[in-house]
PDB file of N, CA and C in Angstrom:
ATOM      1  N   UNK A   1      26.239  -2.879   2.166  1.00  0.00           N
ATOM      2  CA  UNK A   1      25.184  -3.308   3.045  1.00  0.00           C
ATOM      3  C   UNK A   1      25.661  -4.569   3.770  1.00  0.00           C
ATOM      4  N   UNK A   2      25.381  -4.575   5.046  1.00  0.00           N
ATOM      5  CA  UNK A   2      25.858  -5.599   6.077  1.00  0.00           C
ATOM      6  C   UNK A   2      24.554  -6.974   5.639  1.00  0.00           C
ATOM      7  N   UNK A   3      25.485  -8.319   5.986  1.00  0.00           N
ATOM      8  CA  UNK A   3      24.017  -9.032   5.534  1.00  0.00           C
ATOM      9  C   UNK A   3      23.040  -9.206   6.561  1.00  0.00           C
ATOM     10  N   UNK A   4      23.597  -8.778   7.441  1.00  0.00           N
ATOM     11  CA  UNK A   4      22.300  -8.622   8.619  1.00  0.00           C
ATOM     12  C   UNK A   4      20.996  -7.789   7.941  1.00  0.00           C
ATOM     13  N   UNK A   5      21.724  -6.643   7.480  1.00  0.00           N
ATOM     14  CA  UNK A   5      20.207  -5.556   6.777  1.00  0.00           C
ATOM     15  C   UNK A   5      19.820  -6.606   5.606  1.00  0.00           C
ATOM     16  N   UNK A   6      20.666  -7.403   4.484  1.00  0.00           N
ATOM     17  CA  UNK A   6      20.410  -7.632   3.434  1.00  0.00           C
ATOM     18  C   UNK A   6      19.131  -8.548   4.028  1.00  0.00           C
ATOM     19  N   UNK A   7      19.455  -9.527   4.816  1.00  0.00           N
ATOM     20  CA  UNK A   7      18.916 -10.561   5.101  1.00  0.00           C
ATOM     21  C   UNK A   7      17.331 -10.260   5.809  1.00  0.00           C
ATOM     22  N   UNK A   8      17.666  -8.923   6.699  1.00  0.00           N
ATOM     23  CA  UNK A   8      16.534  -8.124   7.071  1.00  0.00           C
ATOM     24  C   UNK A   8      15.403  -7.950   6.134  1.00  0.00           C
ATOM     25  N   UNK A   9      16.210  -7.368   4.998  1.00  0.00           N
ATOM     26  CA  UNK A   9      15.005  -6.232   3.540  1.00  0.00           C
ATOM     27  C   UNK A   9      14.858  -7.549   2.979  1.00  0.00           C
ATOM     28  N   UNK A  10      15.277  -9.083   2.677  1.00  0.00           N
ATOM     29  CA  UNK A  10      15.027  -9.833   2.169  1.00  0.00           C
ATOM     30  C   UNK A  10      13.292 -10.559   2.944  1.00  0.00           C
ATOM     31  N   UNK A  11      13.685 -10.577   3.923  1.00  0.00           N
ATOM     32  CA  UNK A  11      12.456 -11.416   5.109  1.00  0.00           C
ATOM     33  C   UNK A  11      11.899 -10.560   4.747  1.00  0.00           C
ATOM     34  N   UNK A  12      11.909  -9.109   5.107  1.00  0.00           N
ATOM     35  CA  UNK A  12      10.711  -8.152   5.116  1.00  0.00           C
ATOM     36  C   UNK A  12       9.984  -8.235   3.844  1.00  0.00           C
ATOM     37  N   UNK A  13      10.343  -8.710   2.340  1.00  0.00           N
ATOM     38  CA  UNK A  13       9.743  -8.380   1.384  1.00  0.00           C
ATOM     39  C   UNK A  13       9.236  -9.537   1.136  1.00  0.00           C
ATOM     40  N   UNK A  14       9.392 -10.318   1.620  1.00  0.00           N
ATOM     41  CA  UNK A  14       8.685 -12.216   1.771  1.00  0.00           C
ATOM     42  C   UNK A  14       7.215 -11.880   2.131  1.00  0.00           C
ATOM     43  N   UNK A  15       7.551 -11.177   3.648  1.00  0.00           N
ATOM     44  CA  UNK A  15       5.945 -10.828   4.704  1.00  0.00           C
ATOM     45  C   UNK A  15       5.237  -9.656   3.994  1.00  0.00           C
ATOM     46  N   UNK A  16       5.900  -8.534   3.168  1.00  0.00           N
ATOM     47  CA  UNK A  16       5.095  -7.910   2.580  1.00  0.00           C
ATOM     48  C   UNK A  16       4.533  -8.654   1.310  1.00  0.00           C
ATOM     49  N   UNK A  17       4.943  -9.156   0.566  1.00  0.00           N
ATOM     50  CA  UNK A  17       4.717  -9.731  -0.407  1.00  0.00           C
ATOM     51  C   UNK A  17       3.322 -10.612  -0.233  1.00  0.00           C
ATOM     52  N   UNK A  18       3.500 -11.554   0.858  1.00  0.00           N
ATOM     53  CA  UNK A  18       2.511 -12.314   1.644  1.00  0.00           C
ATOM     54  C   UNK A  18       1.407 -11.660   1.716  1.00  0.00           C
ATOM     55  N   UNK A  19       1.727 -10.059   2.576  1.00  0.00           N
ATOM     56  CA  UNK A  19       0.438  -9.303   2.979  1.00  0.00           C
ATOM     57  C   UNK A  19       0.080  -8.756   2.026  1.00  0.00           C
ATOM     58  N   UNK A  20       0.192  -8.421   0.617  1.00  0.00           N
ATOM     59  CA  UNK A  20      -0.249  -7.800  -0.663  1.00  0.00           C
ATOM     60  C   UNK A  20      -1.147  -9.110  -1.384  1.00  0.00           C
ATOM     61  N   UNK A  21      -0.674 -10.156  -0.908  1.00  0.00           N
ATOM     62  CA  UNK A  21      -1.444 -11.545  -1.846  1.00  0.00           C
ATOM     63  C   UNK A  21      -2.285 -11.731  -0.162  1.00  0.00           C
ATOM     64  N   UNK A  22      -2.563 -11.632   0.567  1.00  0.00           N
ATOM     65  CA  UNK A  22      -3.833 -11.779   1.369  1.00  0.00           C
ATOM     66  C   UNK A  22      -4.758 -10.577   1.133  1.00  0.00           C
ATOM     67  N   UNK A  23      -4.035  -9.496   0.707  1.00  0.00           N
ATOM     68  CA  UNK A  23      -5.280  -7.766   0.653  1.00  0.00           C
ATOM     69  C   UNK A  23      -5.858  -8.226  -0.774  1.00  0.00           C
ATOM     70  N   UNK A  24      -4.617  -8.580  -1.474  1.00  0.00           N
ATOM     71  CA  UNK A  24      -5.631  -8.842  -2.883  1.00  0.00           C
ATOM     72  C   UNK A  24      -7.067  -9.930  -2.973  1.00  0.00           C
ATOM     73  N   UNK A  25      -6.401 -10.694  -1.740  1.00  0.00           N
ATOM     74  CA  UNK A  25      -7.492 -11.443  -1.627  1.00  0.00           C
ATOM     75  C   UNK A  25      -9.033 -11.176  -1.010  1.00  0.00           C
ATOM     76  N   UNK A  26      -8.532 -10.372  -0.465  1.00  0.00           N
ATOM     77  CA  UNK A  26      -9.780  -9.023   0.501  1.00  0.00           C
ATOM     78  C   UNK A  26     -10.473  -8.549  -0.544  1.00  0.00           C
ATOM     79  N   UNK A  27      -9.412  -7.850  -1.586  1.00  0.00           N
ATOM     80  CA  UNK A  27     -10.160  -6.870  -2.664  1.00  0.00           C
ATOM     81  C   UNK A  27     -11.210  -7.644  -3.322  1.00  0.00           C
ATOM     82  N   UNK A  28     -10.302  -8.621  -3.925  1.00  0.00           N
ATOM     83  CA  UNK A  28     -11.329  -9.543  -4.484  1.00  0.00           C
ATOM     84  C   UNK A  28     -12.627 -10.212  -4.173  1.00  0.00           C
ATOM     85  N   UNK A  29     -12.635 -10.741  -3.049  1.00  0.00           N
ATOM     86  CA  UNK A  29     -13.674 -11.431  -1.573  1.00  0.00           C
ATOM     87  C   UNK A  29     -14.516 -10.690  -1.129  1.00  0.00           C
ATOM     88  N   UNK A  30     -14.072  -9.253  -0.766  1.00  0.00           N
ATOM     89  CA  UNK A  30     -14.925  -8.706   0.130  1.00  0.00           C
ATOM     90  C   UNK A  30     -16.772  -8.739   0.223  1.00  0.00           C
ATOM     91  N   UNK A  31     -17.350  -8.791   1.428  1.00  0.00           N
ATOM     92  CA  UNK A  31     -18.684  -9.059   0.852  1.00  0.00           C
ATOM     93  C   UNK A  31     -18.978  -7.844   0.768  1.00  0.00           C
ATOM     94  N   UNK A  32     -18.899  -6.889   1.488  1.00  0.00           N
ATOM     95  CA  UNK A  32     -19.050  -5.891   1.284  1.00  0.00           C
ATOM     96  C   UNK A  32     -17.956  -4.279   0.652  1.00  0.00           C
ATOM     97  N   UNK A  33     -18.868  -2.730   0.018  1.00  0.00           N
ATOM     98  CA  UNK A  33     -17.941  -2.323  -0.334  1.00  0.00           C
ATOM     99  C   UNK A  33     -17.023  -1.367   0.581  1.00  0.00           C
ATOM    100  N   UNK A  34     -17.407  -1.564   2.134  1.00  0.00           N
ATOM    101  CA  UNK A  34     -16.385  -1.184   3.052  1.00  0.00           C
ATOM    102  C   UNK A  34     -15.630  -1.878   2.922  1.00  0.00           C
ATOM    103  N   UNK A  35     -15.493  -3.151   2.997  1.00  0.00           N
ATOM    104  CA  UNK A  35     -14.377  -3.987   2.942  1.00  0.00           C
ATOM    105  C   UNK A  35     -13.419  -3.862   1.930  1.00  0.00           C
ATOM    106  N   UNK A  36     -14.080  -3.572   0.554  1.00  0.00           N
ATOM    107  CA  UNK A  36     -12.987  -3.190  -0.308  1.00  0.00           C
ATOM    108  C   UNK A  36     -12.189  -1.899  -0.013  1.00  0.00           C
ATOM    109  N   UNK A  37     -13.455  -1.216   0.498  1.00  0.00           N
ATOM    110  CA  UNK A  37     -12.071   0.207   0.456  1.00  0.00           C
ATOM    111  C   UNK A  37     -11.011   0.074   1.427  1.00  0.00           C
ATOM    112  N   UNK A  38     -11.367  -1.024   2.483  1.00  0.00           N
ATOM    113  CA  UNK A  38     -10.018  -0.767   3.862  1.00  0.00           C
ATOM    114  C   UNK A  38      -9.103  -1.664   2.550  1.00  0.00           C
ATOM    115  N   UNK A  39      -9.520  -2.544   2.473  1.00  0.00           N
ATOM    116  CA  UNK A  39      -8.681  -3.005   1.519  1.00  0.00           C
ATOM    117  C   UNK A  39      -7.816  -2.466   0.705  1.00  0.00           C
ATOM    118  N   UNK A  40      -8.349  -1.734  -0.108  1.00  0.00           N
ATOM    119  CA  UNK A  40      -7.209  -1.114  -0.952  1.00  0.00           C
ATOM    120  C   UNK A  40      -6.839  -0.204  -0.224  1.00  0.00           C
ATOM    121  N   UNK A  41      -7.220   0.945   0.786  1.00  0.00           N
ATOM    122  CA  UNK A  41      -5.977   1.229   1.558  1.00  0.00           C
ATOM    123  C   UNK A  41      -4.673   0.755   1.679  1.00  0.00           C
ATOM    124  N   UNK A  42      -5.333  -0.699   2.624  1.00  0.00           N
ATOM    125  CA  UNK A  42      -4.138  -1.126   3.140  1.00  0.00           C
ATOM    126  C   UNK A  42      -2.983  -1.270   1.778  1.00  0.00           C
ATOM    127  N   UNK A  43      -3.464  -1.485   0.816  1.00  0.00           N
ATOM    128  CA  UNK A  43      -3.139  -1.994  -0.309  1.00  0.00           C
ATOM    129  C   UNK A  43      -2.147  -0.503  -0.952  1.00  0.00           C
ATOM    130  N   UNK A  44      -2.350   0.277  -0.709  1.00  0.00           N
ATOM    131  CA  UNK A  44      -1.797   1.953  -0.982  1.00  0.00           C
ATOM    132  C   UNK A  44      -0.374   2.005   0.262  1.00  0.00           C
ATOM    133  N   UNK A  45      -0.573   1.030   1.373  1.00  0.00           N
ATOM    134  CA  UNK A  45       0.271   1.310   2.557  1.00  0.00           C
ATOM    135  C   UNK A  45       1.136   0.764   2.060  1.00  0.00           C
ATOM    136  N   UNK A  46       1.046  -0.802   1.942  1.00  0.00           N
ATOM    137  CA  UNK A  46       1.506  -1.976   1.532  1.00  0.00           C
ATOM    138  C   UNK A  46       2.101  -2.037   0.643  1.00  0.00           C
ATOM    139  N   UNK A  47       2.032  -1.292  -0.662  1.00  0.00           N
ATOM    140  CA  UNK A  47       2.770  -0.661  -1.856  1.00  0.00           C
ATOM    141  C   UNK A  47       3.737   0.131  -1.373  1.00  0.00           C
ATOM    142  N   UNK A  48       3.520   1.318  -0.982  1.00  0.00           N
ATOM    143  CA  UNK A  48       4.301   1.975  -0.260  1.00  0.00           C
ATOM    144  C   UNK A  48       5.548   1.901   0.718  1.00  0.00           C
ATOM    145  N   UNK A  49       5.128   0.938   2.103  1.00  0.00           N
ATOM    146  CA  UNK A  49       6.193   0.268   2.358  1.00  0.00           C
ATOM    147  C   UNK A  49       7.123  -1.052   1.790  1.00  0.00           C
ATOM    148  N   UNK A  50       6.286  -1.736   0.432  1.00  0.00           N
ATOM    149  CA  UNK A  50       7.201  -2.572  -0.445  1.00  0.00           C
ATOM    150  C   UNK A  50       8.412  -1.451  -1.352  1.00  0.00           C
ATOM    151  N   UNK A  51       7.850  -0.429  -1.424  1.00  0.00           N
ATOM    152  CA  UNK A  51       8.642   0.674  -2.091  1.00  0.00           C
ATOM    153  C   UNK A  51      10.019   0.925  -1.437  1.00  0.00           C
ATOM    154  N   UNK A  52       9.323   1.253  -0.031  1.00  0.00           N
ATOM    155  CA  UNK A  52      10.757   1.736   0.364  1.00  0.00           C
ATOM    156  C   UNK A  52      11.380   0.993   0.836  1.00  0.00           C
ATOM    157  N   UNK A  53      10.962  -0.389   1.069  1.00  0.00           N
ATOM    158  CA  UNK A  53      12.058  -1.394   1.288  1.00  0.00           C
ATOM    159  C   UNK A  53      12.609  -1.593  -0.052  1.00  0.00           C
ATOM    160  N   UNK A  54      12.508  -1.374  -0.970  1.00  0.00           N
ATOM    161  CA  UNK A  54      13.510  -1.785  -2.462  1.00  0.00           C
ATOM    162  C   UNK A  54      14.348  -0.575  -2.293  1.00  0.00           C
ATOM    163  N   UNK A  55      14.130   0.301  -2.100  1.00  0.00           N
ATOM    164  CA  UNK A  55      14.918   1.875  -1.745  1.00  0.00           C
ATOM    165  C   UNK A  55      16.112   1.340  -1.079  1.00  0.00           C
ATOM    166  N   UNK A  56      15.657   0.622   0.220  1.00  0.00           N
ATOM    167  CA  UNK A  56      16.941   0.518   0.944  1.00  0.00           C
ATOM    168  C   UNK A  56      17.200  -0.463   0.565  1.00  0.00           C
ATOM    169  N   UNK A  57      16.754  -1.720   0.050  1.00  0.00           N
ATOM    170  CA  UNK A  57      17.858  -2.880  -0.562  1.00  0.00           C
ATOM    171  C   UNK A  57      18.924  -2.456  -1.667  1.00  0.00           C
ATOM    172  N   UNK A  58      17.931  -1.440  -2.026  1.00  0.00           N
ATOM    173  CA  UNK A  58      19.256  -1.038  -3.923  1.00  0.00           C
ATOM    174  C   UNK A  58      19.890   0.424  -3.728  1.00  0.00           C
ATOM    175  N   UNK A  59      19.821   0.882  -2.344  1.00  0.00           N
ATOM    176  CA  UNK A  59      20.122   2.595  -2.394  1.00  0.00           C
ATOM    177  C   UNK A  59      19.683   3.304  -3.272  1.00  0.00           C
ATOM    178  N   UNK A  60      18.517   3.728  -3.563  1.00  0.00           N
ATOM    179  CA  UNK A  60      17.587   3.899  -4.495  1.00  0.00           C
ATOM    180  C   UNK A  60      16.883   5.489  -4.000  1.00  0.00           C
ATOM    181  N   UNK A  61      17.494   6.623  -4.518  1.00  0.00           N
ATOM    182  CA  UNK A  61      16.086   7.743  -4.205  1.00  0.00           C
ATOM    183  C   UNK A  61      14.875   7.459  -4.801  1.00  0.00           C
ATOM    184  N   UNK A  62      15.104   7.425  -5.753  1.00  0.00           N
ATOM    185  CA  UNK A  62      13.520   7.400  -6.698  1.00  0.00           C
ATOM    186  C   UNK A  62      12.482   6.737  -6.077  1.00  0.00           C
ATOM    187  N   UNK A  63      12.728   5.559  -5.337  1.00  0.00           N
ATOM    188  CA  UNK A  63      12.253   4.616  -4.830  1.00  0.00           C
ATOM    189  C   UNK A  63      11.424   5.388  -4.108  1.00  0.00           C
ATOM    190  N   UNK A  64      11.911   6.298  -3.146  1.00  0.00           N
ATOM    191  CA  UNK A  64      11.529   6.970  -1.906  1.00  0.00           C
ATOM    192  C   UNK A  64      10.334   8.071  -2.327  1.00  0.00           C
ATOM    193  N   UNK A  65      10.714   8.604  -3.553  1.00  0.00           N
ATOM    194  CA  UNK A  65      10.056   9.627  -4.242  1.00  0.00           C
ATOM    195  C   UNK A  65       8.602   8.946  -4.624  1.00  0.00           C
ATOM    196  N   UNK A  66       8.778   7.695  -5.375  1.00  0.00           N
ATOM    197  CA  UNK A  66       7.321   6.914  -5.719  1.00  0.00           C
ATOM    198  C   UNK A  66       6.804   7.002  -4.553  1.00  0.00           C
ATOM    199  N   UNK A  67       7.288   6.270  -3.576  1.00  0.00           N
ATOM    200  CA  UNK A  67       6.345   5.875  -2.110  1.00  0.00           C
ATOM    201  C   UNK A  67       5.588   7.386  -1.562  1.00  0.00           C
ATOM    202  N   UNK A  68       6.404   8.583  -1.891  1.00  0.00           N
ATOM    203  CA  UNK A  68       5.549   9.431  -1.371  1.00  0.00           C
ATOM    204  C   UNK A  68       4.505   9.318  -2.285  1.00  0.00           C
ATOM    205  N   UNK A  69       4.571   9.703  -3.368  1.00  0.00           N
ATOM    206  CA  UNK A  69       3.588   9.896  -4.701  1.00  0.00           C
ATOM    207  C   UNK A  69       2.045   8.897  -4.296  1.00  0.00           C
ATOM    208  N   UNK A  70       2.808   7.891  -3.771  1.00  0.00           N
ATOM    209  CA  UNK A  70       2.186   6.724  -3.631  1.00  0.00           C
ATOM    210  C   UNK A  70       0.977   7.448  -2.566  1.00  0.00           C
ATOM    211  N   UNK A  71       1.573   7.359  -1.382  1.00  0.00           N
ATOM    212  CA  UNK A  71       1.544   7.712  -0.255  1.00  0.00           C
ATOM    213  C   UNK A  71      -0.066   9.116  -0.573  1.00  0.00           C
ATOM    214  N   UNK A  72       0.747  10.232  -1.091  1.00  0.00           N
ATOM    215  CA  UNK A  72      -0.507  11.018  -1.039  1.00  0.00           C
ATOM    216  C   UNK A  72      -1.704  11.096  -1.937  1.00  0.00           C
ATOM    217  N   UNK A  73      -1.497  10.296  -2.979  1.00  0.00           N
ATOM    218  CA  UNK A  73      -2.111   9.577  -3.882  1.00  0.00           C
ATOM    219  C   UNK A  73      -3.137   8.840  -3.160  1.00  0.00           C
ATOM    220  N   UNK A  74      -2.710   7.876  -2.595  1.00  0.00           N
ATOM    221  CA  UNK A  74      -4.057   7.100  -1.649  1.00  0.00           C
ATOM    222  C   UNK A  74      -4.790   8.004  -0.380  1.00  0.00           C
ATOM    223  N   UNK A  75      -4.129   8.428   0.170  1.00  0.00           N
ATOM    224  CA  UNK A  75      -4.423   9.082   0.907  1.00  0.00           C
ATOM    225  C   UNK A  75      -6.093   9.781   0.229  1.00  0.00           C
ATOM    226  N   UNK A  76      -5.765  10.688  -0.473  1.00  0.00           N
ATOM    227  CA  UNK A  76      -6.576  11.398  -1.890  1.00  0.00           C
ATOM    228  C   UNK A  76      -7.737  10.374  -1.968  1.00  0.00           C
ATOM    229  N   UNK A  77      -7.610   9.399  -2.321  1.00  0.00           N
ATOM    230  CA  UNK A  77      -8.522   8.513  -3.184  1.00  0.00           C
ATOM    231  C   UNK A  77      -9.323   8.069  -1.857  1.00  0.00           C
ATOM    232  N   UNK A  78      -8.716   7.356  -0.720  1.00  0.00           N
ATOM    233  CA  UNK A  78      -9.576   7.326   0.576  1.00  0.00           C
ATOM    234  C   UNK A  78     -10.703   8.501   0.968  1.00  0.00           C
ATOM    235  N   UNK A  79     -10.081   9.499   1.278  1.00  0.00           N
ATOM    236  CA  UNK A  79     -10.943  10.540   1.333  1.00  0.00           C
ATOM    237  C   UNK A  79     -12.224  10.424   0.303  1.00  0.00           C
ATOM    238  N   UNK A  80     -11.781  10.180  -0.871  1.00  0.00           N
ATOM    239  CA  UNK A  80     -13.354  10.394  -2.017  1.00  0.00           C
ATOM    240  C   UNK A  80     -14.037   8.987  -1.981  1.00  0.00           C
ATOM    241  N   UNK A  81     -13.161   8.069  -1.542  1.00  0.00           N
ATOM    242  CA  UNK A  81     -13.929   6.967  -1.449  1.00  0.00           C
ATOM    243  C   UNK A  81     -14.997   6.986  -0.413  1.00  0.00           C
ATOM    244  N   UNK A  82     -14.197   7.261   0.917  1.00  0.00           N
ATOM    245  CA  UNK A  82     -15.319   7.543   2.368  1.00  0.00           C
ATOM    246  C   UNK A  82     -16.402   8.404   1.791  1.00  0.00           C
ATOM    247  N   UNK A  83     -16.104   9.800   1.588  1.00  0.00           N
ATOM    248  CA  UNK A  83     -17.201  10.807   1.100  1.00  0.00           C
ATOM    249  C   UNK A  83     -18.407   9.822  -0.138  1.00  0.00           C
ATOM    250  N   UNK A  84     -17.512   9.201  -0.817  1.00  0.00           N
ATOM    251  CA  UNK A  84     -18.716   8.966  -1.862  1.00  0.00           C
ATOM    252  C   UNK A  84     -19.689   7.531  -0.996  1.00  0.00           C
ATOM    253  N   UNK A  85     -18.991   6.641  -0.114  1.00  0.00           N
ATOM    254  CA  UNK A  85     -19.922   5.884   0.397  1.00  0.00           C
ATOM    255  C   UNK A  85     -21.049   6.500   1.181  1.00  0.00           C
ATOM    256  N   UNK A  86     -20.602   7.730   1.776  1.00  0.00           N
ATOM    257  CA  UNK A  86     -21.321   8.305   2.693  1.00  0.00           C
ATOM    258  C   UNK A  86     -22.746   8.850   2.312  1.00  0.00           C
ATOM    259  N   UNK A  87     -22.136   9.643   1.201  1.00  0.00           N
ATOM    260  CA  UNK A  87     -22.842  10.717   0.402  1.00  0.00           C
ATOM    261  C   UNK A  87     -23.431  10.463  -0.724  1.00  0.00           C
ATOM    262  N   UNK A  88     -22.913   9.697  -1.182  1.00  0.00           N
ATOM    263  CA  UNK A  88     -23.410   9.227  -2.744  1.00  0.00           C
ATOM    264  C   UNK A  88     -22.582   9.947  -4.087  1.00  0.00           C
ATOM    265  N   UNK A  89     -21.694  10.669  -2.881  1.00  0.00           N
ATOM    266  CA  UNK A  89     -21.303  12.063  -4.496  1.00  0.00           C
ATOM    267  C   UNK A  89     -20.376  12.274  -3.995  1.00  0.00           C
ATOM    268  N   UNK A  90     -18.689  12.819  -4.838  1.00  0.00           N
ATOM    269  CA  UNK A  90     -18.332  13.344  -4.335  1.00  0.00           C
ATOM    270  C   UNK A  90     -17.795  14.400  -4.245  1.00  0.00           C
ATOM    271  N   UNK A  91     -18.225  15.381  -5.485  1.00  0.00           N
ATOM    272  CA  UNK A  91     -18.264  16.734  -5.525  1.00  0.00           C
ATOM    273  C   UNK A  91     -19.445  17.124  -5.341  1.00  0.00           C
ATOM    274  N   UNK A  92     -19.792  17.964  -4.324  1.00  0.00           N
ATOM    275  CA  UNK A  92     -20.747  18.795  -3.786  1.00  0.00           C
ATOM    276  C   UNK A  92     -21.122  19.810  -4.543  1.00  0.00           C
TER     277      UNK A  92
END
């Protein structure tokens, strides 16, 4: 790895790192429970792309494999979250 990238995936995991300790701070804060759910979204993204930046700092598949897991995992949980604010339920 050139240290241009090293130095790259290094900054980048500073600002993600940053943006995971401001969402946590959302999660925690929020006044309301819309606010939590964008929250932990973002918080499902934010995981996700901290993932695959360790992927490419360490040449890492597995890495890549979590982030999907990750990835459709939240995805999943958004959906029942929206439905259950909406609805009250979220098996019909």
């Amino acid at each position: 790895m050139t240290p241009v990238i090293a130095f790259a995936c290094t900054f980048s995991l500073g600002c993600v790192g940053l943006a995971l300790l401001l969402i946590g701070v959302r999660l925690m804060k929020g006044p309301a429970a819309q606010d939590r759910i964008m929250a932990l979204d973002n918080l499902y993204i934010t995981s996700m792309l901290l993932l695959l930046l360790l992927g490419i700092r360490h040449d890492s598949v597995s890495n890549l494999n979590a982030a999907l897991i990750i990835g459709l995992i939240g995805f999943a949980s958004s959906m029942a979250l929206g439905k259950f604010i909406l609805r009250g339920e979220v098996i019909e």
